[in-house]
Protein backbone atom coordinates (compact mmCIF):
# COMPACT_ATOMS: atom_id res chain seq x y z
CA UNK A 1 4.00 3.11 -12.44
CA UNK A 2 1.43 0.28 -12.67
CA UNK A 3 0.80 -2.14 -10.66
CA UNK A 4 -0.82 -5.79 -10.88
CA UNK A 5 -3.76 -6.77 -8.65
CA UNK A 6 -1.78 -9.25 -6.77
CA UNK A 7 0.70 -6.40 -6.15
CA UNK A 8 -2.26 -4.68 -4.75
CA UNK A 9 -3.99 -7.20 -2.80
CA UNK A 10 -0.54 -7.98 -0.84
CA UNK A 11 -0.14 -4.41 0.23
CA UNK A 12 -3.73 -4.37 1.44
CA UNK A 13 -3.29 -7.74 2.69
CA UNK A 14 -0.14 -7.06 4.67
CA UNK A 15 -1.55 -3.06 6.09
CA UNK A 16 -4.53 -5.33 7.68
CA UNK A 17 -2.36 -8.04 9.42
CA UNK A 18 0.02 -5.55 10.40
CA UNK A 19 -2.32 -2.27 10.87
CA UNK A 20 -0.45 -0.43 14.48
CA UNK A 21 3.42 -2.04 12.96
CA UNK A 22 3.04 0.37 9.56
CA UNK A 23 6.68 2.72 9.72
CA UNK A 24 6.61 6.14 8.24
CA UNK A 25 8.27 5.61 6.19
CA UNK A 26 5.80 2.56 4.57
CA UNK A 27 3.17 5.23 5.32
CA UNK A 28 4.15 7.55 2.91
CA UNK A 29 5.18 4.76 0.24
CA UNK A 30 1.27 4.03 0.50
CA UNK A 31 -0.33 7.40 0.13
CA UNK A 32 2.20 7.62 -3.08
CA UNK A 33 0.58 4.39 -4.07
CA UNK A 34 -2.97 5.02 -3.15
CA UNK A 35 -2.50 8.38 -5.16
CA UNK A 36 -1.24 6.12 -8.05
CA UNK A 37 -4.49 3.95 -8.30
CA UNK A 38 -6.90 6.69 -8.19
CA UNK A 39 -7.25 8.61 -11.69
């Protein structure tokens, strides 16, 4: 699944304001994501 850049720049926007408050859970969503943009 794609995703648009403003998708993208609020997730990397959002892990820098909140970088110690990231859950597991929102962990793992992000290495499935990171492992999504990288081909």
């Amino acid at each position: 699944m794609e995703m648009d850049l403003n998708e993208l720049y609020e997730k990397l926007a959002w892990m820098m304001r909140y970088p110690f408050g990231i859950t597991t859970k929102a962990l793992q969503n992000h290495n499935l994501f990171s492992f999504s943009i990288q081909e």
